[in-house]
Protein backbone atom coordinates (compact mmCIF):
# COMPACT_ATOMS: atom_id res chain seq x y z
CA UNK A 1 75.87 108.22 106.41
CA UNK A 2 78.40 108.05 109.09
CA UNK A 3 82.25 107.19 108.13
CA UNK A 4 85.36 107.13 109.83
CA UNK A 5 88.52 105.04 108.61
CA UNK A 6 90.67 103.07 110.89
CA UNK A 7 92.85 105.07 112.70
CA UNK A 8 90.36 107.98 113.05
CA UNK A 9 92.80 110.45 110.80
CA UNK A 10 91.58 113.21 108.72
CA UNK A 11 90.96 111.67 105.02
CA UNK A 12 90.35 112.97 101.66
CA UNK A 13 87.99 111.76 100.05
CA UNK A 14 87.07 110.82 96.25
CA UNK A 15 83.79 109.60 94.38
CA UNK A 16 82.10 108.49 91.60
CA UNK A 17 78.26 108.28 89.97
CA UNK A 18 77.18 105.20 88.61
CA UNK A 19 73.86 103.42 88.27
CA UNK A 20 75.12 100.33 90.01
CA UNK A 21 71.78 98.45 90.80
CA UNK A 22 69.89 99.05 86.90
CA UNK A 23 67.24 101.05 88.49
CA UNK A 24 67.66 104.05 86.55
CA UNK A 25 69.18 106.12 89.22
CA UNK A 26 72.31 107.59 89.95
CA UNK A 27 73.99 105.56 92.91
CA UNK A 28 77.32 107.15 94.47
CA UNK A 29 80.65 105.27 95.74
CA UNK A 30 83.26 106.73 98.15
CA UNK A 31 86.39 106.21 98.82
CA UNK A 32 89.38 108.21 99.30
CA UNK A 33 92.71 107.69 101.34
CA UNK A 34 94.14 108.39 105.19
CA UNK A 35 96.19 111.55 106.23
CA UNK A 36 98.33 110.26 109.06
CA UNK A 37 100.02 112.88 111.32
CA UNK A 38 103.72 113.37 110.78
CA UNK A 39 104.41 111.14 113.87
CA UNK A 40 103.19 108.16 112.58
CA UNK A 41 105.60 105.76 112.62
CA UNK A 42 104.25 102.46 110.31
CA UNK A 43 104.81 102.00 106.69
CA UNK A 44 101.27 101.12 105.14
CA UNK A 45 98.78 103.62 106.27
CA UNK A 46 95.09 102.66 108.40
CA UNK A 47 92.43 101.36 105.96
CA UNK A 48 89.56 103.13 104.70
CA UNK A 49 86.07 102.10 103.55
CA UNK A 50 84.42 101.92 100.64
CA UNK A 51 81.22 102.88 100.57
CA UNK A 52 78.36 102.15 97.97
CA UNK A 53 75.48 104.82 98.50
CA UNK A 54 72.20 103.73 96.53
CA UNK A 55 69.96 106.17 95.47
CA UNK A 56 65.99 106.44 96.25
CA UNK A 57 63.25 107.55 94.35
CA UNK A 58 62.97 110.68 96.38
CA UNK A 59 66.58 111.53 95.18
CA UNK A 60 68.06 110.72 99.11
CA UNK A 61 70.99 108.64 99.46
CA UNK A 62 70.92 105.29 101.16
CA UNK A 63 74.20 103.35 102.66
CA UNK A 64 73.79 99.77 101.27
CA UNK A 65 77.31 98.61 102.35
CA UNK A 66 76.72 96.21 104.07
CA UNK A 67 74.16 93.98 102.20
CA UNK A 68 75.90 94.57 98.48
CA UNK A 69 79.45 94.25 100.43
CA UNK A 70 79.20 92.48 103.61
CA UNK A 71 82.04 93.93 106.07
CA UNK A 72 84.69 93.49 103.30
CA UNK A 73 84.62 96.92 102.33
CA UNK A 74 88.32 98.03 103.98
CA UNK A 75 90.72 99.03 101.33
CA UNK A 76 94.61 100.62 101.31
CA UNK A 77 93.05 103.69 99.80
CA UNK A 78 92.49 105.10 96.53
CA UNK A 79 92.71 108.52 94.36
CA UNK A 80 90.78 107.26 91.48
CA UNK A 81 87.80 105.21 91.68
CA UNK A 82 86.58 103.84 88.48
CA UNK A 83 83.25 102.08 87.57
CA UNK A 84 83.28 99.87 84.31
CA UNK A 85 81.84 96.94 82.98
CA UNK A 86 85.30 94.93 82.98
CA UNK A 87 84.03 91.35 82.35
CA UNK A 88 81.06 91.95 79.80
CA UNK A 89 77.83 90.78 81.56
CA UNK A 90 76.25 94.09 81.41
CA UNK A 91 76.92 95.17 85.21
CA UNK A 92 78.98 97.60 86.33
CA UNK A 93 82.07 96.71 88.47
CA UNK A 94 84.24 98.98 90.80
CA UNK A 95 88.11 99.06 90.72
CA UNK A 96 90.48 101.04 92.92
CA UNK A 97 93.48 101.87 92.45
CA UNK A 98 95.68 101.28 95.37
CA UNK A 99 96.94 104.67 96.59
CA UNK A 100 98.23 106.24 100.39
CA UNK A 101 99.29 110.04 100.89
CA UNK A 102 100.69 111.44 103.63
CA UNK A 103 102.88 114.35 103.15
CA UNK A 104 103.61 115.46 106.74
CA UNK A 105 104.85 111.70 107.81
CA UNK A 106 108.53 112.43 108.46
CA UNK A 107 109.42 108.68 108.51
CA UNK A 108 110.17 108.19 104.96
CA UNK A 109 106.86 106.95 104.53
CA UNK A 110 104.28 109.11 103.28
CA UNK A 111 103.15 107.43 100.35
CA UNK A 112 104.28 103.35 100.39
CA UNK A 113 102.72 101.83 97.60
CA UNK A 114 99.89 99.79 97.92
CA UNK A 115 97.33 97.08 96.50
CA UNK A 116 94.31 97.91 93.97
CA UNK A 117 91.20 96.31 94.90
CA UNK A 118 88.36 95.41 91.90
CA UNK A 119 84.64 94.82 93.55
CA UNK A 120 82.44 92.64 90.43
CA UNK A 121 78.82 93.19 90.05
CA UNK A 122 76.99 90.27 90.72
CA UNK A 123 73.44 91.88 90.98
CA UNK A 124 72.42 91.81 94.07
CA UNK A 125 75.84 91.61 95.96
CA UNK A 126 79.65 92.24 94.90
CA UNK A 127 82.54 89.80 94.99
CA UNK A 128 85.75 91.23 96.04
CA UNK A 129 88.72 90.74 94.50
CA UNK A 130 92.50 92.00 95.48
CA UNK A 131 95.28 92.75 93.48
CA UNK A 132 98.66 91.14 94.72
CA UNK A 133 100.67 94.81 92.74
CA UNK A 134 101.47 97.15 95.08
CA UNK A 135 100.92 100.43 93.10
CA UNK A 136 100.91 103.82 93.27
CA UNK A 137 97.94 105.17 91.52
CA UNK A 138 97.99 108.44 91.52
CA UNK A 139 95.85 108.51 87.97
CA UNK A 140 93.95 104.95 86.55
CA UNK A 141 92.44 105.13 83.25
CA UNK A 142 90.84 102.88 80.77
CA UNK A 143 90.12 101.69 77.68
CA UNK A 144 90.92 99.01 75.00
CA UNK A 145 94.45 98.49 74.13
CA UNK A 146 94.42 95.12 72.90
CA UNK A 147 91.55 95.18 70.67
CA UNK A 148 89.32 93.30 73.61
CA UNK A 149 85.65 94.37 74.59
CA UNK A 150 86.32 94.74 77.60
CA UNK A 151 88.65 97.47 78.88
CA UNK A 152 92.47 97.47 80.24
CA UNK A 153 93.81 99.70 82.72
CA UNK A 154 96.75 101.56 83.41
CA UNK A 155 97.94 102.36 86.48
CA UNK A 156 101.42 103.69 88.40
CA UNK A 157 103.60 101.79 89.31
CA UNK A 158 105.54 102.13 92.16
CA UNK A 159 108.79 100.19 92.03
CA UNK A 160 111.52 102.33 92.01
CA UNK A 161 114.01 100.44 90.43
CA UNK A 162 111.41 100.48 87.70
CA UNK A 163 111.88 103.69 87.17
CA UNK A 164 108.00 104.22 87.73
CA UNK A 165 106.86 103.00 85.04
CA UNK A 166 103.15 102.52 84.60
CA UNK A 167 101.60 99.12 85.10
CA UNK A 168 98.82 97.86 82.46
CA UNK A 169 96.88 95.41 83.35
CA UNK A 170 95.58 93.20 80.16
CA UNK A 171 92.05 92.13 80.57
CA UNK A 172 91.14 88.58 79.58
CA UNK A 173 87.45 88.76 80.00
CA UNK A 174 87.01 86.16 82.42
CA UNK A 175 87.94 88.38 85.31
CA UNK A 176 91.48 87.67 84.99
CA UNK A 177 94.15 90.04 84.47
CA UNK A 178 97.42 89.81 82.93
CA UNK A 179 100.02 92.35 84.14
CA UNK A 180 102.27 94.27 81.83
CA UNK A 181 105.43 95.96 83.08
CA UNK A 182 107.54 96.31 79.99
CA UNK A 183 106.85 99.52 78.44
CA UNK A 184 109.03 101.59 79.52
CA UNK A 185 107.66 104.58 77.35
CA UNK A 186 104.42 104.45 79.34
CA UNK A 187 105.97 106.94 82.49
CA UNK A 188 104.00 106.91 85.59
CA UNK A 189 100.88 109.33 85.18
CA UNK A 190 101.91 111.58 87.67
CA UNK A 191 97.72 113.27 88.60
CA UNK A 192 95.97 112.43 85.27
CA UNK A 193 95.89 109.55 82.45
CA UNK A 194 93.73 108.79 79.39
CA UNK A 195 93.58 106.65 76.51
CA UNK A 196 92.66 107.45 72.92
CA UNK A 197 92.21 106.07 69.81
CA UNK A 198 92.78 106.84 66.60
CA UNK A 199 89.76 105.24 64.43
CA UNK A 200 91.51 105.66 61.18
CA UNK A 201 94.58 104.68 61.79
CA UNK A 202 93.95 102.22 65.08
CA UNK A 203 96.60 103.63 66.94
CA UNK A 204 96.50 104.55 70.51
CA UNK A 205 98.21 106.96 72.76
CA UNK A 206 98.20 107.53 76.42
CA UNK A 207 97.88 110.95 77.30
CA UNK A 208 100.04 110.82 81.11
CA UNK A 209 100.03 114.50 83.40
CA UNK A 210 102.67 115.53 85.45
CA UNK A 211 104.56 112.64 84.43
CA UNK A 212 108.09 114.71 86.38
CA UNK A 213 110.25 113.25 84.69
CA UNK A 214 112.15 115.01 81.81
CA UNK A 215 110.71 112.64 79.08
CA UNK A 216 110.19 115.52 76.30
CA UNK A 217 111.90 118.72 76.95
CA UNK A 218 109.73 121.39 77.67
CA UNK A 219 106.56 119.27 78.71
CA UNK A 220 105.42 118.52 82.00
CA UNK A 221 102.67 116.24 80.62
CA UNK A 222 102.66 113.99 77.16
CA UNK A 223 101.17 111.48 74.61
CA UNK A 224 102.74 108.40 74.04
CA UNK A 225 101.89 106.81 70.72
CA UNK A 226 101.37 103.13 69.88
CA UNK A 227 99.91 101.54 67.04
CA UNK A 228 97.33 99.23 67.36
CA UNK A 229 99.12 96.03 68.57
CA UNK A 230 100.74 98.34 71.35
CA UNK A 231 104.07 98.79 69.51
CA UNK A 232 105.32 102.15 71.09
CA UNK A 233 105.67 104.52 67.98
CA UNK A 234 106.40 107.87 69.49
CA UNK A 235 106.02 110.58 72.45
CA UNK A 236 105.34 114.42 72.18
CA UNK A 237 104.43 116.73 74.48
CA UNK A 238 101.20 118.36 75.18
CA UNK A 239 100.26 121.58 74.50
CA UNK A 240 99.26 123.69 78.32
CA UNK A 241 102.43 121.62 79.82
CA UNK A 242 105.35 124.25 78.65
CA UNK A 243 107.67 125.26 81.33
CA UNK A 244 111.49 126.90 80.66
CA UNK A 245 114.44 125.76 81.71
CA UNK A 246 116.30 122.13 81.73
CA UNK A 247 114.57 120.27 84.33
CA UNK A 248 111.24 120.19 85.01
CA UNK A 249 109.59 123.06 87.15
CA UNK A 250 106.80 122.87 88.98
CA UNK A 251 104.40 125.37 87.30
CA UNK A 252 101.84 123.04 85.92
CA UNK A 253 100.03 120.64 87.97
CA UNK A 254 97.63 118.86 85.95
CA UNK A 255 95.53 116.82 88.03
CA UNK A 256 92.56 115.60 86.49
CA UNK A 257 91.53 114.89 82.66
CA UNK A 258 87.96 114.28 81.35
CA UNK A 259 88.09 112.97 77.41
CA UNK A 260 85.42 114.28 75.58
CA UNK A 261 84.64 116.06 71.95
CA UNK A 262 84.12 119.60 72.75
CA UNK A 263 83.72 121.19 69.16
CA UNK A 264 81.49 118.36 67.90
CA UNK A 265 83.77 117.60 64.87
CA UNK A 266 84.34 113.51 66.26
CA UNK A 267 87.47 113.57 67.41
CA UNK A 268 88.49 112.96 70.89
CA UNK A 269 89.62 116.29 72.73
CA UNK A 270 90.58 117.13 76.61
CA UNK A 271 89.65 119.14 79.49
CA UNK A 272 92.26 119.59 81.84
CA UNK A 273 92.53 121.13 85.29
CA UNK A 274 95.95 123.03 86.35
CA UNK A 275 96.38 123.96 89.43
CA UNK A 276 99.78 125.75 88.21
CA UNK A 277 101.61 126.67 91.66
CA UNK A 278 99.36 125.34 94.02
CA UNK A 279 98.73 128.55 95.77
CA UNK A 280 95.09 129.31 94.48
CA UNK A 281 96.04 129.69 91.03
CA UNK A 282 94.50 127.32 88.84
CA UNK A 283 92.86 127.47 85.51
CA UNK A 284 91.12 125.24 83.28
CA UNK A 285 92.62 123.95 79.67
CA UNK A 286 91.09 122.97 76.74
CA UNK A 287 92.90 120.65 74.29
CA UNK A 288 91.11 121.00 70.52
CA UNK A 289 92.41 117.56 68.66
CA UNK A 290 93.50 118.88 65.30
CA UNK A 291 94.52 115.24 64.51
CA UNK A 292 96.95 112.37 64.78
CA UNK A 293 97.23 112.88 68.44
CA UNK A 294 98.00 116.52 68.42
CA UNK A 295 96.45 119.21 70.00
CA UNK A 296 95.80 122.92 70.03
CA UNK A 297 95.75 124.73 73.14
CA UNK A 298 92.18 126.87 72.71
CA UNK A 299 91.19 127.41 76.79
CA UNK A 300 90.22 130.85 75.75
CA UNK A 301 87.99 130.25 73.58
CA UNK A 302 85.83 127.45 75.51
CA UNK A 303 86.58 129.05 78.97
CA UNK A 304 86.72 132.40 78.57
CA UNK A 305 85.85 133.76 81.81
CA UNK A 306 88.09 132.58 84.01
CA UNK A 307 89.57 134.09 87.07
CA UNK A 308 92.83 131.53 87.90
CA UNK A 309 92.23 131.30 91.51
CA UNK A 310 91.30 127.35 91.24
CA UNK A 311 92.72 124.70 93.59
CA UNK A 312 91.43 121.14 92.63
CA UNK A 313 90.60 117.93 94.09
CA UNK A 314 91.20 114.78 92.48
CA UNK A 315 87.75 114.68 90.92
CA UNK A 316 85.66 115.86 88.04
CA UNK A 317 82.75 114.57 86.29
CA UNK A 318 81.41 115.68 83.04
CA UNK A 319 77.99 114.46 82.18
CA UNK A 320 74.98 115.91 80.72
CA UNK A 321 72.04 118.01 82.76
CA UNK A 322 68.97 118.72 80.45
CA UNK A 323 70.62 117.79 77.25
CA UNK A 324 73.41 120.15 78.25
CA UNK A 325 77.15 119.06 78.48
CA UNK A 326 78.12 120.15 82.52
CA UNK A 327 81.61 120.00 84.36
CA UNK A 328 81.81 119.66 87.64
CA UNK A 329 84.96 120.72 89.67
CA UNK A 330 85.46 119.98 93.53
CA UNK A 331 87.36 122.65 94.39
CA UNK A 332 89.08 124.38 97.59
CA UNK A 333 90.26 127.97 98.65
CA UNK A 334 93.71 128.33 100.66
CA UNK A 335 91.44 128.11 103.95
CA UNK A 336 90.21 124.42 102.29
CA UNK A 337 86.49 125.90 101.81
CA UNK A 338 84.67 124.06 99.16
CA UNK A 339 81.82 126.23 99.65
CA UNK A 340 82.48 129.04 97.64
CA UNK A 341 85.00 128.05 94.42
CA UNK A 342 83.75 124.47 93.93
CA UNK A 343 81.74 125.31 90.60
CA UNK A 344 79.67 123.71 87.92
CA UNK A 345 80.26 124.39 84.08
CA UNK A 346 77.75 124.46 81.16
CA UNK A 347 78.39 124.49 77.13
CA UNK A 348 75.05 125.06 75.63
CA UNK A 349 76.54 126.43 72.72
CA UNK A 350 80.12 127.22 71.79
CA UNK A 351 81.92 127.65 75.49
CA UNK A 352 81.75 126.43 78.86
CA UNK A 353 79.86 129.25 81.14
CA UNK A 354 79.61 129.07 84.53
CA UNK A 355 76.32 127.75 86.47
CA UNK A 356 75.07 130.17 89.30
CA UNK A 357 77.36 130.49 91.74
CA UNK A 358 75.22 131.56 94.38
CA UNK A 359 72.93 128.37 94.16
CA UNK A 360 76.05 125.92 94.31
CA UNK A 361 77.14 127.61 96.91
CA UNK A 362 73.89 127.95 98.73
CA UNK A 363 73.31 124.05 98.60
CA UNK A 364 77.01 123.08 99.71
CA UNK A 365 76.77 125.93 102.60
CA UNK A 366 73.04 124.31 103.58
CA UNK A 367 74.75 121.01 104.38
CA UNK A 368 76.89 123.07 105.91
CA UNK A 369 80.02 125.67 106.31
CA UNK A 370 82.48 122.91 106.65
CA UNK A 371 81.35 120.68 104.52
CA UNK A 372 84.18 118.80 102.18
CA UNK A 373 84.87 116.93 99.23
CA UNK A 374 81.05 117.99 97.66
CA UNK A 375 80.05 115.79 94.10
CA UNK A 376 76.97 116.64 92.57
CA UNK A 377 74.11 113.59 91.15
CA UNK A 378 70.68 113.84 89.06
CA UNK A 379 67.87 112.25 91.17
CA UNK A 380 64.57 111.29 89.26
CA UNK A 381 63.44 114.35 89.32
CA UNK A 382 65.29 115.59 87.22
CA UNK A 383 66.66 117.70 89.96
CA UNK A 384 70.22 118.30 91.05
CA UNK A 385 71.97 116.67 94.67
CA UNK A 386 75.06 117.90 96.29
CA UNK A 387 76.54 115.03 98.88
CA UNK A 388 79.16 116.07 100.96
CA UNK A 389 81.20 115.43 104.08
CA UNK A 390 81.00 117.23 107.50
CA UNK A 391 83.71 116.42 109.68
CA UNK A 392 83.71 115.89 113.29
CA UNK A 393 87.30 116.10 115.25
CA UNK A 394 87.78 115.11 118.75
CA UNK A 395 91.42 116.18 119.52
CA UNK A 396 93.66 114.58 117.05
CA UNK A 397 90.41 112.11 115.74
CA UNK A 398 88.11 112.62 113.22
CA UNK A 399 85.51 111.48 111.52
CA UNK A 400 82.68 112.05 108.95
CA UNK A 401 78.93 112.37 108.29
CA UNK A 402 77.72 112.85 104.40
CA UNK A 403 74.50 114.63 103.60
CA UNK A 404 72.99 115.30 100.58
CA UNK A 405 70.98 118.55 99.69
CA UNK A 406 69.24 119.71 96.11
CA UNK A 407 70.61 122.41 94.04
């Protein structure tokens, strides 16, 4: 599959694994946003596509863009792609939270907010729809806050004489949302957001990473508390986030979360991937729920191998390989090779170990030595796929060509 966004830049890229088309096979979307260079001089950044990548029963990918999408497939960008039912008639939909980053612009504007985008299953096509919020979304999550069966979803928000806080957008089922801007105890998620919920007690927290502001001494990341009609209650900060001093400083940088019960005893816990420093010394955190919203910080014991030279993308997926509960972690070294620290975790029995190195490696490095941005999918087979992105650059142009190749 061929891809190149509109003003030819260098992108990063973000996916995620969905059986879109009720086949029984994993089906992949892309996304991602723009990296201008630090001359550009506009304000909202060249569009992107969205791809929709359906899967065959030899396990190959296939780009069905254009007949489930049409040529409506350019979007702001996004850092989180997330697919959900989100109106109840069994199909899943895609939703995008709008999102531009471009670090080297010297104009001021590196990262403008911008619109989210939702695409609704209809079966055999998808029916776009655009948000008129111009957001920020560096994390999306979702769940039910309003005691609907359909999920909300909470996004940043990027007004800044609103202080940043997040925006939730109430979901009234009939694909129709109604926005929510006054919480002010619901910060901007800075990388990472989840929801929770407490089935005792009904009461719901937001777990929010990197949220940069001071909001609990101590804490780069936190969990705000509400009880079940989404009356806030109370904030704390999470265990893995401590840093010294007044302000906050910059040696956590949580940037993806995955919500899941690691020690089998029902309650919610979380995996969380620091990137500390950002200079190719990240770890991985586990988060044991001991109750009520509070958590014990246990990474040694259910990743006790580490070796804290991680740098991670904005994208995990946790899923299950052979009855076996598998993390997998996109992952760079300082010269931006994904080849040989992107990695796959297992937990067949008390901890996560680490899946053969070797034969990740082998499959990323057979697509090929630059390949970037790599996410893994089961084919019908039962077999493993790595897609990934070769680029292509032509002075200051680029573009991109995925392949996919079994583990």
């Amino acid at each position: 599959m061929s891809y190149q966004n509109a003003d030819n830049v260098i992108q990063v890229f973000n996916t995620q694994v969905a059986d879109l088309n009720a086949d029984g096979l994993e089906d992949v979307v892309v996304s991602g946003w723009a990296q201008e260079a630090t001359t550009w001089s506009g304000t909202v950044h060249g569009k992107v596509p969205l791809k929709i990548l359906i899967q065959q029963t030899d396990g190959t990918l296939v780009d069905k863009t254009t007949s489930l999408l049409g040529s409506n497939n350019m979007i702001y960008g996004s850092q989180r792609i997330i697919i959900q039912d989100f109106d109840g008639d069994g199909k899943p939909d895609i939703f995008v939270g709008g999102f531009q980053d471009s670090p080297g612009v010297t104009n001021g504007h590196c990262c403008d907010a911008t619109p989210s985008a939702i695409f609704w299953n209809e079966g055999t096509s998808f029916t776009r729809q655009d948000f008129t919020e111009n957001v920020w979304a560096h994390s999306v999550c979702i769940g039910n806050l309003y005691g609907s069966s359909v999920p909300d979803i909470v996004v940043g928000y990027a007004d800044q004489t609103n202080n940043r806080y997040n925006t939730i957008y109430k979901n009234n089922g009939n694909r129709t949302f109604t926005l929510v801007t006054s919480m002010p105890s619901v910060w901007l998620g800075g990388n990472a957001c989840t929801i929770l919920k407490d089935s005792t007690t009904g009461h719901i927290a937001i777990v929010n990473a990197n949220v940069g502001y001071a909001q609990v001494a101590g804490y780069s990341s936190v969990v705000n508390v509400f009880d079940s009609s989404m009356n806030y209650l109370s904030t704390a900060g999470l265990p893995g986030s401590e840093y010294t001093g007044s302000t906050y400083s910059p040696i956590h940088d949580q940037v993806n979360m995955v919500a899941t019960d690691i020690n089998g005893d029902g309650l919610t816990d979380l995996i969380i991937t620091d990137n500390a420093t950002d200079k190719n010394n990240g770890y991985l955190v586990a988060l044991i729920n001991t109750g009520s919203f509070s958590f014990s910080n246990q990474s040694s014991t259910y990743f006790p191998s580490q070796s804290n030279n991680a740098n991670y993308m904005y994208y995990t997926r946790y899923f299950t390989v052979n009855n076996v509960n598998t993390l997998f972690l996109c992952n760079a070294d300082s010269s931006f090779n994904f080849t040989t620290l992107t990695d796959l975790y297992q937990k067949p029995s008390t901890y996560f170990q680490a899946f053969d190195q070797s034969t990740l490696s082998a499959a990323i490095s057979g697509i090929s030595s630059s390949a970037v941005f790599p996410t893994v999918y089961k084919a019908s087979n039962g077999k493993l796929y790595v897609l990934a992105a070769v680029p292509s650059f032509s002075g200051s142009s680029a573009s991109y060509t995925f392949y996919t190749n079994p583990l």
